[in-house]
PDB file of N, CA and C in Angstrom:
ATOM      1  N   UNK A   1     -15.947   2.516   0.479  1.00  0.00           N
ATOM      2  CA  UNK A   1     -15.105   2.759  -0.673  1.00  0.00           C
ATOM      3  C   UNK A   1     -15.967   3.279  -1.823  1.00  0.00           C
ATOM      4  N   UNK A   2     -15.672   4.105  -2.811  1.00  0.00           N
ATOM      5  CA  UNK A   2     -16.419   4.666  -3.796  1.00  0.00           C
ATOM      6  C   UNK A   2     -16.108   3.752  -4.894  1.00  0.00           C
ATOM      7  N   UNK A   3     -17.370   3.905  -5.520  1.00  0.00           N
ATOM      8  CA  UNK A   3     -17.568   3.005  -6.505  1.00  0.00           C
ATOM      9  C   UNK A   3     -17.434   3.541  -8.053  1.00  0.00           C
ATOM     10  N   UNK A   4     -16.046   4.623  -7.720  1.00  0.00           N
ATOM     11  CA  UNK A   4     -15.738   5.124  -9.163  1.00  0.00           C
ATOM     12  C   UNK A   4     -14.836   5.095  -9.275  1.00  0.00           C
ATOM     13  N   UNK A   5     -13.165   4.692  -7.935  1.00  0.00           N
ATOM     14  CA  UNK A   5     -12.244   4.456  -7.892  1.00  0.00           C
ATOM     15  C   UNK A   5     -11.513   3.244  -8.091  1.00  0.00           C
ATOM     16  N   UNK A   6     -10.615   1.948  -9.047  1.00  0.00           N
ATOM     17  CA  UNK A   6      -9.857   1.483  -8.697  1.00  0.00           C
ATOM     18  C   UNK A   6      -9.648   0.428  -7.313  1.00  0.00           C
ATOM     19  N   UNK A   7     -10.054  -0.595  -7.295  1.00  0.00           N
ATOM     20  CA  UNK A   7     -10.134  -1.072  -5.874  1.00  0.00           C
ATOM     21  C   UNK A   7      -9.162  -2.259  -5.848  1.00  0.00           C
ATOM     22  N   UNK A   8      -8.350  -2.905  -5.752  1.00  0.00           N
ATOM     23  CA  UNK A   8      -7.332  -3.810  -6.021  1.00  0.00           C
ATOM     24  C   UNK A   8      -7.275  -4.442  -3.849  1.00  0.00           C
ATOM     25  N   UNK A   9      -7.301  -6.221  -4.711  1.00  0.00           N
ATOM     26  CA  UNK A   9      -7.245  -6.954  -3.160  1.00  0.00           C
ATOM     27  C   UNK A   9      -5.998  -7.946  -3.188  1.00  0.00           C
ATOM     28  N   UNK A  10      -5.371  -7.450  -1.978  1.00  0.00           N
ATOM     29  CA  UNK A  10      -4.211  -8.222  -1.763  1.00  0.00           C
ATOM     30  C   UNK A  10      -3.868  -9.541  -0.777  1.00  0.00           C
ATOM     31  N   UNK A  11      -3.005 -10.539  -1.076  1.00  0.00           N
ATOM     32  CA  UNK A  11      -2.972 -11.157   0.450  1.00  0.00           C
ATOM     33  C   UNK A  11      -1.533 -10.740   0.830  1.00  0.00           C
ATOM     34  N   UNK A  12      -0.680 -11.002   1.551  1.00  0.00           N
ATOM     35  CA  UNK A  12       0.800 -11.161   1.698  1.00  0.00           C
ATOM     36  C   UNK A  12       1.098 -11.530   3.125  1.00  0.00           C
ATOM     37  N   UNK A  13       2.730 -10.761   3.301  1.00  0.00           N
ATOM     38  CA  UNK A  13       2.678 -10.772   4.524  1.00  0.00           C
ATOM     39  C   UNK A  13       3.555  -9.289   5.067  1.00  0.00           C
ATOM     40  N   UNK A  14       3.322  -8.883   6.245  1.00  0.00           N
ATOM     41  CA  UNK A  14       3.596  -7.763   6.632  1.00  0.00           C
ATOM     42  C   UNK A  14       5.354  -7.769   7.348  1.00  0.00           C
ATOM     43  N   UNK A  15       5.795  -6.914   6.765  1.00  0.00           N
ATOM     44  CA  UNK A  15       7.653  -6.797   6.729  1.00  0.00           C
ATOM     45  C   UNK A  15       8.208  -5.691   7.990  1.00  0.00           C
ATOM     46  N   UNK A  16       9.327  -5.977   8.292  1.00  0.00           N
ATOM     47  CA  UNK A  16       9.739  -4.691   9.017  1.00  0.00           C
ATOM     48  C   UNK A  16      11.401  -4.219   8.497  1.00  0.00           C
ATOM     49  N   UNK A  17      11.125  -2.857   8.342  1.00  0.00           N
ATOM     50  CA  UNK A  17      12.590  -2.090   8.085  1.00  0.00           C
ATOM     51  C   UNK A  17      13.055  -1.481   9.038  1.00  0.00           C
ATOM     52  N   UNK A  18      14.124  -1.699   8.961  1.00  0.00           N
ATOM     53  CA  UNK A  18      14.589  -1.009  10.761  1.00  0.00           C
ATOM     54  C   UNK A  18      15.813  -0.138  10.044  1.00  0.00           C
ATOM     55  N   UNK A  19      16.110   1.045  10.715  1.00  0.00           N
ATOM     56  CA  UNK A  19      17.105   2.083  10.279  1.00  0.00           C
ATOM     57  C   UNK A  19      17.745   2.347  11.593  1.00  0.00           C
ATOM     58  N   UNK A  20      18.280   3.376  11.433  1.00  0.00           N
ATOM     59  CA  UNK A  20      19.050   4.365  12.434  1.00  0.00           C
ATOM     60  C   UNK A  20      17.766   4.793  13.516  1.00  0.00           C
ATOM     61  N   UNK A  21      16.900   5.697  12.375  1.00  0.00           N
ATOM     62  CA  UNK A  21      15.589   6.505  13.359  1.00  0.00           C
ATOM     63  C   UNK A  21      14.206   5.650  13.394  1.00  0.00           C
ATOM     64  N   UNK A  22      14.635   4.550  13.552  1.00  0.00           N
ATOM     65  CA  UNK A  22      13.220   3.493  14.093  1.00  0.00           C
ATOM     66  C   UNK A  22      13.335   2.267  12.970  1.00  0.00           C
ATOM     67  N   UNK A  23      11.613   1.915  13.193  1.00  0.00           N
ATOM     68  CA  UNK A  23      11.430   0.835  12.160  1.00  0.00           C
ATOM     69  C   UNK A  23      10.317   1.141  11.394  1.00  0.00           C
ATOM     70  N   UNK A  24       9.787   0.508  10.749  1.00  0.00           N
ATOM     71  CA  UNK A  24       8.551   0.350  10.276  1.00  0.00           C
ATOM     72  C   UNK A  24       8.068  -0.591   9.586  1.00  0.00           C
ATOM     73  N   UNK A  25       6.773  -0.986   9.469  1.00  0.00           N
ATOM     74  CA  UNK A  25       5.665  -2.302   9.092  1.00  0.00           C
ATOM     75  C   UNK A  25       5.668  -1.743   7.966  1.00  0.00           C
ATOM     76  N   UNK A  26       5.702  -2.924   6.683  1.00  0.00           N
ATOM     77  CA  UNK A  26       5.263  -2.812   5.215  1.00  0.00           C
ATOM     78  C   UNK A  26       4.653  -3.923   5.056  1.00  0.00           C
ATOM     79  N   UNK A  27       3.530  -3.465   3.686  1.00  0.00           N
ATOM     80  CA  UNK A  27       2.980  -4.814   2.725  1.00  0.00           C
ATOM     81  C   UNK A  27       3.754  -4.892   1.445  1.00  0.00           C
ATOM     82  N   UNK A  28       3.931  -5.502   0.803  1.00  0.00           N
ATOM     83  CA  UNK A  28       4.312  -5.393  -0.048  1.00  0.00           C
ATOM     84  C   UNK A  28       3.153  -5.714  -1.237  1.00  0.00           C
ATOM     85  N   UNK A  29       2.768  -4.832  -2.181  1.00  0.00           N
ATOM     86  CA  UNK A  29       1.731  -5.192  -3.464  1.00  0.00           C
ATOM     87  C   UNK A  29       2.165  -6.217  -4.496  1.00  0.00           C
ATOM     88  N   UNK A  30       1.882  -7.098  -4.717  1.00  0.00           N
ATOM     89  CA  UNK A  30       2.511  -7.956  -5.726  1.00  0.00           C
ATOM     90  C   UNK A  30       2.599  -7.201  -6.655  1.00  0.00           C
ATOM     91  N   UNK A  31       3.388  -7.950  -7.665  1.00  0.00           N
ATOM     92  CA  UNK A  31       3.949  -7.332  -8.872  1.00  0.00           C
ATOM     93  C   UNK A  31       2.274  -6.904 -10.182  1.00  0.00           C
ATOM     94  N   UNK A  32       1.747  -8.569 -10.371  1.00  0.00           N
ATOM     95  CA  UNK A  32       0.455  -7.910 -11.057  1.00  0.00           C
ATOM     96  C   UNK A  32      -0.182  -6.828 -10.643  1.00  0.00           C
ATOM     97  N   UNK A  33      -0.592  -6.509  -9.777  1.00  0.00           N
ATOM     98  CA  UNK A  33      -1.893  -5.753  -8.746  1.00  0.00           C
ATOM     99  C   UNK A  33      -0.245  -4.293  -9.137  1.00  0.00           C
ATOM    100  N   UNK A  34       0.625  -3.984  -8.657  1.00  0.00           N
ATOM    101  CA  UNK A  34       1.239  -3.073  -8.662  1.00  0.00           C
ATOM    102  C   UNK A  34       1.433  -2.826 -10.423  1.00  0.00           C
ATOM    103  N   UNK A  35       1.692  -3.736 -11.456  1.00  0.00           N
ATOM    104  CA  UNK A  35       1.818  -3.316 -12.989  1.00  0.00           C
ATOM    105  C   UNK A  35       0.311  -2.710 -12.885  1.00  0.00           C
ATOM    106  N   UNK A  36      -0.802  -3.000 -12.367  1.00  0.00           N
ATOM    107  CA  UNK A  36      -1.939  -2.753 -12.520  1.00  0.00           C
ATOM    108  C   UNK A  36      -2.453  -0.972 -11.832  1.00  0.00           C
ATOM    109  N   UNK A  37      -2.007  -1.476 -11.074  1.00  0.00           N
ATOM    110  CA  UNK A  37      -1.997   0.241 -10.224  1.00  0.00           C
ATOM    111  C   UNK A  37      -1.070   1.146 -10.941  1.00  0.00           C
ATOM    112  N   UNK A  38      -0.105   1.056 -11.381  1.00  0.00           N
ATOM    113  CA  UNK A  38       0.965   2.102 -12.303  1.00  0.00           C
ATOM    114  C   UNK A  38       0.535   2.222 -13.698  1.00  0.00           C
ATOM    115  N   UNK A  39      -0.438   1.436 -14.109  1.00  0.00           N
ATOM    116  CA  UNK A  39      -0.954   1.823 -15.455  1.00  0.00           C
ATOM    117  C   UNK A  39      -2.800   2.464 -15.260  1.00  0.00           C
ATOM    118  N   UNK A  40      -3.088   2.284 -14.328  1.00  0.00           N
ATOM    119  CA  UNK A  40      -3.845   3.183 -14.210  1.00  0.00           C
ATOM    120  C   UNK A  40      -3.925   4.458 -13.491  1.00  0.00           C
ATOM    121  N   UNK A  41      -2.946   4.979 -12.876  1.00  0.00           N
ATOM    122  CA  UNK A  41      -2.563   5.985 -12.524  1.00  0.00           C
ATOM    123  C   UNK A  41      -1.703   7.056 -13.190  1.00  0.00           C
ATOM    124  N   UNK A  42      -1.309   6.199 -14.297  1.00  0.00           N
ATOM    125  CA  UNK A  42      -0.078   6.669 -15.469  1.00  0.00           C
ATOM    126  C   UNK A  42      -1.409   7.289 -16.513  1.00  0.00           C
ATOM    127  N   UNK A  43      -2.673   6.884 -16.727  1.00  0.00           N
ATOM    128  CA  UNK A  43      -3.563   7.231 -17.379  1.00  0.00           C
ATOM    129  C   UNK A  43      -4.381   8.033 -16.657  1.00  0.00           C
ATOM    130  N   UNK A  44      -4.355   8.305 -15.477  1.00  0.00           N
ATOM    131  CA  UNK A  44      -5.317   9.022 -14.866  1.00  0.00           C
ATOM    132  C   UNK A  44      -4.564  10.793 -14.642  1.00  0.00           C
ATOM    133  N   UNK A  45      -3.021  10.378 -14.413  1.00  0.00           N
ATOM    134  CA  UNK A  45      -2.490  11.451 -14.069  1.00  0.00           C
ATOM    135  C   UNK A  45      -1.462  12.083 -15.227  1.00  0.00           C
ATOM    136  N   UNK A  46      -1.749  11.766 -15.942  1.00  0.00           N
ATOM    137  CA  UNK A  46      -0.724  12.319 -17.890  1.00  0.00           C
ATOM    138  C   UNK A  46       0.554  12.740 -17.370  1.00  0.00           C
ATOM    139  N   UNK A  47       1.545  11.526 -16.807  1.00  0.00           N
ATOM    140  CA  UNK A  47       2.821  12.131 -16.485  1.00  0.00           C
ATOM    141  C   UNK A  47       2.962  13.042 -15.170  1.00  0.00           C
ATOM    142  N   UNK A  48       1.893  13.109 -14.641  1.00  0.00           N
ATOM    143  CA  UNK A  48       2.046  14.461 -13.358  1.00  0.00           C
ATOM    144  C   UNK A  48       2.130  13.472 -12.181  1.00  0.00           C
ATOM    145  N   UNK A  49       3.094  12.975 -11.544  1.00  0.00           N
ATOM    146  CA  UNK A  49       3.248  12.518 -10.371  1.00  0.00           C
ATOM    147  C   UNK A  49       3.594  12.985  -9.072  1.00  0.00           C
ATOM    148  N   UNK A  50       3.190  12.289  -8.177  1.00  0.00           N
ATOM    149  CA  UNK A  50       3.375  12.904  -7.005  1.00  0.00           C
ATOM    150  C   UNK A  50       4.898  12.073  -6.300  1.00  0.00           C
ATOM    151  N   UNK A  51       4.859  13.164  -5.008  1.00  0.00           N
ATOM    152  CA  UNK A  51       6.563  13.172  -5.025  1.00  0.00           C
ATOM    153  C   UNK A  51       7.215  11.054  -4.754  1.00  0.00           C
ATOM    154  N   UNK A  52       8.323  11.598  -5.237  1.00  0.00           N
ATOM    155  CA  UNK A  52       8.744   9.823  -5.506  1.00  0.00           C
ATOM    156  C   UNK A  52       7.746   8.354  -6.142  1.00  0.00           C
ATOM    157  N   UNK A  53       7.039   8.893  -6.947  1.00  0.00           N
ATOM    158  CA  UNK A  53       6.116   7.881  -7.569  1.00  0.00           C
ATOM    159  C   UNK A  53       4.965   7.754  -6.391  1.00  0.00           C
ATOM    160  N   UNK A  54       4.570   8.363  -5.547  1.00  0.00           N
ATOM    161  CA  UNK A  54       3.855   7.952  -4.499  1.00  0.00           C
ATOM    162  C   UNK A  54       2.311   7.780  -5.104  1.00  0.00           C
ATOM    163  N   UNK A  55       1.506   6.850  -4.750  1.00  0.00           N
ATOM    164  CA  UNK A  55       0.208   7.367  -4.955  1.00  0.00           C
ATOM    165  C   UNK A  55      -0.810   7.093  -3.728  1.00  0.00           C
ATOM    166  N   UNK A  56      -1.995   8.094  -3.514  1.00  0.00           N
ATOM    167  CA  UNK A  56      -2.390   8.200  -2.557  1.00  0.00           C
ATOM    168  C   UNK A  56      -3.530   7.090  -3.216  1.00  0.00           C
ATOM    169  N   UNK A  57      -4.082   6.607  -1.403  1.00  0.00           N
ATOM    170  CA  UNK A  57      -4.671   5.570  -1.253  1.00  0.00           C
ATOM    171  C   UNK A  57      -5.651   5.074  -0.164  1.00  0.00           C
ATOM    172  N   UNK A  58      -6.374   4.635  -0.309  1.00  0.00           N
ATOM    173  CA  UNK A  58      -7.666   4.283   1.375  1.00  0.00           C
ATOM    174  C   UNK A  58      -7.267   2.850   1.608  1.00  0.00           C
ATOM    175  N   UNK A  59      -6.631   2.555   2.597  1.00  0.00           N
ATOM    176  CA  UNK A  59      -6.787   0.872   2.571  1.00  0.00           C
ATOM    177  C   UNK A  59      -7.879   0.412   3.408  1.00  0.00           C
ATOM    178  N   UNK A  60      -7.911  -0.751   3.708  1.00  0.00           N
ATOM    179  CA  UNK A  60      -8.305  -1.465   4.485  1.00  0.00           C
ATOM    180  C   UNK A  60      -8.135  -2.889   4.623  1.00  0.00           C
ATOM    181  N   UNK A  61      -7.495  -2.985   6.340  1.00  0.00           N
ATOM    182  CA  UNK A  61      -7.219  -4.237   6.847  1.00  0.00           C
ATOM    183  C   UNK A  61      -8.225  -4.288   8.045  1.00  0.00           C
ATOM    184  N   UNK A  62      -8.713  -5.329   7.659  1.00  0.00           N
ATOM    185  CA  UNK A  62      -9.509  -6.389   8.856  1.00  0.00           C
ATOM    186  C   UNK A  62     -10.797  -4.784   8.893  1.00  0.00           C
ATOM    187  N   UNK A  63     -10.837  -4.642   9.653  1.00  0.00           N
ATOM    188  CA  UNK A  63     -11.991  -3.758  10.089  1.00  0.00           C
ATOM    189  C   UNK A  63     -11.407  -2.092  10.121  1.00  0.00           C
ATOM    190  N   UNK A  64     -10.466  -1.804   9.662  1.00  0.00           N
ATOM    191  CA  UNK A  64      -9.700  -0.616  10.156  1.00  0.00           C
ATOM    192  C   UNK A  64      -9.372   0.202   8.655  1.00  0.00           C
ATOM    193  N   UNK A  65     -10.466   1.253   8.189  1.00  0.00           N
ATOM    194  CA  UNK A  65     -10.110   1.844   7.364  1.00  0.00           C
ATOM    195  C   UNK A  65      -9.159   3.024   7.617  1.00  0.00           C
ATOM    196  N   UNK A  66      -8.100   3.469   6.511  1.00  0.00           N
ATOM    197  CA  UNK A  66      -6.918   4.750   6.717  1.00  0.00           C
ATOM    198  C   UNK A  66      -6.722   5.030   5.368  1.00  0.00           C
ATOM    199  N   UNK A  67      -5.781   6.310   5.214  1.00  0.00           N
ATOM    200  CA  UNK A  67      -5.827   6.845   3.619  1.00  0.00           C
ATOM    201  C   UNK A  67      -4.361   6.890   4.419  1.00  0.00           C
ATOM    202  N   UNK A  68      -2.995   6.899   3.362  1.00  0.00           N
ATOM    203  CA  UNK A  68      -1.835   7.100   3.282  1.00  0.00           C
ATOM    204  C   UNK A  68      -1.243   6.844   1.741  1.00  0.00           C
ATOM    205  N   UNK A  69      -0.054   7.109   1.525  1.00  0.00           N
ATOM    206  CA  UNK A  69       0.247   6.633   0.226  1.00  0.00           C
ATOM    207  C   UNK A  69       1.325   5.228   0.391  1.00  0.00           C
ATOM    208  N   UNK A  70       1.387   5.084  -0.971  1.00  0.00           N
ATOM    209  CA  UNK A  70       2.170   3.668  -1.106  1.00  0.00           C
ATOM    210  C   UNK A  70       2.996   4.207  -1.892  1.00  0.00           C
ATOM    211  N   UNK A  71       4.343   3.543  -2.288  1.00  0.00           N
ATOM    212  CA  UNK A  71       5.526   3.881  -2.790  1.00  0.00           C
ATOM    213  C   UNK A  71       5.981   2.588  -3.925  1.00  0.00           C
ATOM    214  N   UNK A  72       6.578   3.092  -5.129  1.00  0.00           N
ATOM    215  CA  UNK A  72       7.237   2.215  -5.642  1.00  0.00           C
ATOM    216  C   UNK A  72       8.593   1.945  -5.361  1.00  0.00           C
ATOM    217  N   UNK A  73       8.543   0.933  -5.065  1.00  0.00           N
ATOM    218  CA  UNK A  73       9.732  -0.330  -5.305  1.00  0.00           C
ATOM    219  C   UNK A  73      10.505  -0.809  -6.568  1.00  0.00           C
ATOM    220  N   UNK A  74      11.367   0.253  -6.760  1.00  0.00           N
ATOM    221  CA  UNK A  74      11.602  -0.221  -7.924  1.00  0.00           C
ATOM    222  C   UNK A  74      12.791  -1.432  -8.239  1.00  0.00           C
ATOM    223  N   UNK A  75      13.568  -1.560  -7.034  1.00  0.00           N
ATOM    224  CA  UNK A  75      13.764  -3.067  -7.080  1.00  0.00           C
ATOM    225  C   UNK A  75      13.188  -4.507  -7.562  1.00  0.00           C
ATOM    226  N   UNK A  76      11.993  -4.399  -7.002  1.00  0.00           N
ATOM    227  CA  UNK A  76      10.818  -5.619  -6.989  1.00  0.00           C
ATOM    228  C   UNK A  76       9.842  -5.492  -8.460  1.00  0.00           C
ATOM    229  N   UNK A  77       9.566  -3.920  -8.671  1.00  0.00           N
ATOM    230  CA  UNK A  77       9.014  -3.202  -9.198  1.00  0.00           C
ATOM    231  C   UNK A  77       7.427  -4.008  -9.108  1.00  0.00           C
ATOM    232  N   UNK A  78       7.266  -3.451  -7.674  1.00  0.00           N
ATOM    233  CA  UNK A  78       6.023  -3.609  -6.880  1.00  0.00           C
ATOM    234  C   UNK A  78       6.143  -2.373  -6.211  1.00  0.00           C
ATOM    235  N   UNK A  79       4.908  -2.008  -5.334  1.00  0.00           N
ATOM    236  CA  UNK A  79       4.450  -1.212  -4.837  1.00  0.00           C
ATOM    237  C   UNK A  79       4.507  -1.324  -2.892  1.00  0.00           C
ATOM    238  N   UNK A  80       5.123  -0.561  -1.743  1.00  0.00           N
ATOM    239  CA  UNK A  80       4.839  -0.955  -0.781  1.00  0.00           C
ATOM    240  C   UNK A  80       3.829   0.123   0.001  1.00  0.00           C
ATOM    241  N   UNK A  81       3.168  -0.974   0.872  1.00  0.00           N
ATOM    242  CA  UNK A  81       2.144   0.065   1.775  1.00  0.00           C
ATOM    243  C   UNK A  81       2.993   0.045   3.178  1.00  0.00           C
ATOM    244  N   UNK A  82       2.722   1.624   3.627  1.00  0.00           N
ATOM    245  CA  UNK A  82       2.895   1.479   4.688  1.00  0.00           C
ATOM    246  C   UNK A  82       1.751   1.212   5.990  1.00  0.00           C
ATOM    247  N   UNK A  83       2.167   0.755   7.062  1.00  0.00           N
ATOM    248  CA  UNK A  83       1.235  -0.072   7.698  1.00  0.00           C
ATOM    249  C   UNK A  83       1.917   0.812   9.066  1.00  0.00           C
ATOM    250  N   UNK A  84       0.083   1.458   9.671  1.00  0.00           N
ATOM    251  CA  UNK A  84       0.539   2.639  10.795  1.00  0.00           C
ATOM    252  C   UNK A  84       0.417   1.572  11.854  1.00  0.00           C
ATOM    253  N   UNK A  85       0.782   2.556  13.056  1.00  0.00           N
ATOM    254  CA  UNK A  85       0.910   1.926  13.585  1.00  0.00           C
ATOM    255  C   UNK A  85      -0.796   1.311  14.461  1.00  0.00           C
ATOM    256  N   UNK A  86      -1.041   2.821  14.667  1.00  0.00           N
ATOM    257  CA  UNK A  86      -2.725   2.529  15.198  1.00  0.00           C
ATOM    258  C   UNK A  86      -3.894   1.234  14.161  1.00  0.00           C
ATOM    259  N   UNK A  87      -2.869   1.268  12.969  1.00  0.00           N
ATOM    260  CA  UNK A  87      -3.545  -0.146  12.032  1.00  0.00           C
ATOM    261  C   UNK A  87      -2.856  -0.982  12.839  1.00  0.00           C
ATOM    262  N   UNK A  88      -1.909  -1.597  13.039  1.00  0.00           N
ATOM    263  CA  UNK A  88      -1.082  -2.734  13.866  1.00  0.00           C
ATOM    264  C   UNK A  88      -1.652  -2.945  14.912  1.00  0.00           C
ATOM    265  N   UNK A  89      -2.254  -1.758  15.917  1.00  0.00           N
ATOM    266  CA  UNK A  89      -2.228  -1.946  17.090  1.00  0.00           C
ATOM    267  C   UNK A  89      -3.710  -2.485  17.271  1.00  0.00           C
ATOM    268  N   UNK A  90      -4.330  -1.894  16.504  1.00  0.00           N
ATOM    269  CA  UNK A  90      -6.017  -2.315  16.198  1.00  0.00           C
ATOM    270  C   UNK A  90      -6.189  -3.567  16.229  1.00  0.00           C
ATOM    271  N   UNK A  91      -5.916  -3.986  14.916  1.00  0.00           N
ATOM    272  CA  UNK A  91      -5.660  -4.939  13.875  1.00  0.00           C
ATOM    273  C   UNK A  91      -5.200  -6.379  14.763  1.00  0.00           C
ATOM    274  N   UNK A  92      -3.948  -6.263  15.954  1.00  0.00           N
ATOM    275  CA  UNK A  92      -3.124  -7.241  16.336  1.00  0.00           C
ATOM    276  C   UNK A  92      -2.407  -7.498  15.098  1.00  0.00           C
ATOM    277  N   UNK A  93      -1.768  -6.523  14.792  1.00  0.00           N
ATOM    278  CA  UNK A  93      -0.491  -7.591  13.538  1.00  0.00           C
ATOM    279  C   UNK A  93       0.733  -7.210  13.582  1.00  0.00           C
ATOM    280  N   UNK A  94       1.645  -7.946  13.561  1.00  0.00           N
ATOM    281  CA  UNK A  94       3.170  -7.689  13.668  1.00  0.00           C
ATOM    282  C   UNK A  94       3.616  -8.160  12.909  1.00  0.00           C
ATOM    283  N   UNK A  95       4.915  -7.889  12.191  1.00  0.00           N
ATOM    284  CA  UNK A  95       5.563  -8.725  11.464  1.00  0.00           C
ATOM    285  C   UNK A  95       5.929 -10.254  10.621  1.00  0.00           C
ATOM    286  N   UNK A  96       5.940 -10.377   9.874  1.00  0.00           N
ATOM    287  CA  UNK A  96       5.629 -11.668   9.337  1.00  0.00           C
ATOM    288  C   UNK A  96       3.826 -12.771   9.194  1.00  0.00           C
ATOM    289  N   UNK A  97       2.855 -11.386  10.361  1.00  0.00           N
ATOM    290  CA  UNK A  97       1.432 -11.780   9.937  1.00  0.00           C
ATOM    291  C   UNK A  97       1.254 -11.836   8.741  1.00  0.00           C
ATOM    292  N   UNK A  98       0.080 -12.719   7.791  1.00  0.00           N
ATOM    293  CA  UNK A  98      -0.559 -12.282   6.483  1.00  0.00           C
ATOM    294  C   UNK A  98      -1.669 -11.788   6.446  1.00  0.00           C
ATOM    295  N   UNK A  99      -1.760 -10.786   5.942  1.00  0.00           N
ATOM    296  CA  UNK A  99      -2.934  -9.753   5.836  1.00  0.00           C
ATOM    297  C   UNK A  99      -3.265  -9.945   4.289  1.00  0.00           C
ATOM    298  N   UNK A 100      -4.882  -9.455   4.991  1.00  0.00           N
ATOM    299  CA  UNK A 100      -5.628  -9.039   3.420  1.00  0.00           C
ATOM    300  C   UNK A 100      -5.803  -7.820   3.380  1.00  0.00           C
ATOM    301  N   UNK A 101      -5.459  -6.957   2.398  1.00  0.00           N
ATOM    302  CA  UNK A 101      -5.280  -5.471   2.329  1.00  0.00           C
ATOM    303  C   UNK A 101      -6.212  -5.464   1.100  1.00  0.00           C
ATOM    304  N   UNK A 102      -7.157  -4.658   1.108  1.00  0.00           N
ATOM    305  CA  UNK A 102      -7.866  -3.678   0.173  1.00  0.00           C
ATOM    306  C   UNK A 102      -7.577  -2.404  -0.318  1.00  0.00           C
ATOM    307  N   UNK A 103      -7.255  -1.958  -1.374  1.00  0.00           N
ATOM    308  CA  UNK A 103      -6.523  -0.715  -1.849  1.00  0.00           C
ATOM    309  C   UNK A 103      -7.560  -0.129  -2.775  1.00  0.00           C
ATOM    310  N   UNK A 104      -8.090   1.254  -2.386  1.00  0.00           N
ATOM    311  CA  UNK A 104      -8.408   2.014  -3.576  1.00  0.00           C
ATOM    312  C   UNK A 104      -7.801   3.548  -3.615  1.00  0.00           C
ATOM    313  N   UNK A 105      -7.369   3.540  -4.972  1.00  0.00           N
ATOM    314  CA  UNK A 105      -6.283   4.683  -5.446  1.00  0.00           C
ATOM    315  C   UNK A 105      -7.386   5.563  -5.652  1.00  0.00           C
ATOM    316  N   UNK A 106      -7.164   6.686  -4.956  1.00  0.00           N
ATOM    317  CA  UNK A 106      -7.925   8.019  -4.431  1.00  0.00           C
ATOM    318  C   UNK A 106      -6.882   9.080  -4.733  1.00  0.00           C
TER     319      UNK A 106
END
């Protein structure tokens, strides 16, 4: 991880949404750590966002680094990660596991 980016550590637990065209694994960012990530990205990027509030990101769970973006929630008004699948499959984690997720906004 670079040591000029933003690095925010999470615990939780990992969710599943199921639709019509599949499912998918989420974390959810707590609310501090997510007020925290939207005000420094709100200062980094002067109003210029990327599409649907997204911001791009490197995580890391357990031993398995990946870059994807995370999305706001503006329900919760938290932040969710999505969780691939080759992270799951690595990792061993399914649904309702608690993970420690490492986030730096890249």
């Amino acid at each position: 991880m670079s040591k000029d980016n933003e690095i925010f550590d999470c615990i939780g637990n990992v969710w599943l949404w199921n639709s019509e065209k599949g499912s998918w694994h989420f974390f959810t960012i707590t609310e501090e750590i997510a007020n925290e990530i939207y005000f420094t990205t709100s200062l980094k990027t002067l109003g210029l966002k990327r599409g649907f509030g997204a911001v791009k990101v490197r995580a890391i769970v357990g031993e398995t680094i990946f870059t994807t973006s995370i999305f706001p929630n503006s329900k919760d008004k938290t932040y969710i990660l999505p969780i691939k699948a080759s992270v799951r499959k690595t990792e061993n984690i399914k649904a309702g596991d608690e993970i420690k997720v490492q986030i730096e906004l890249i």
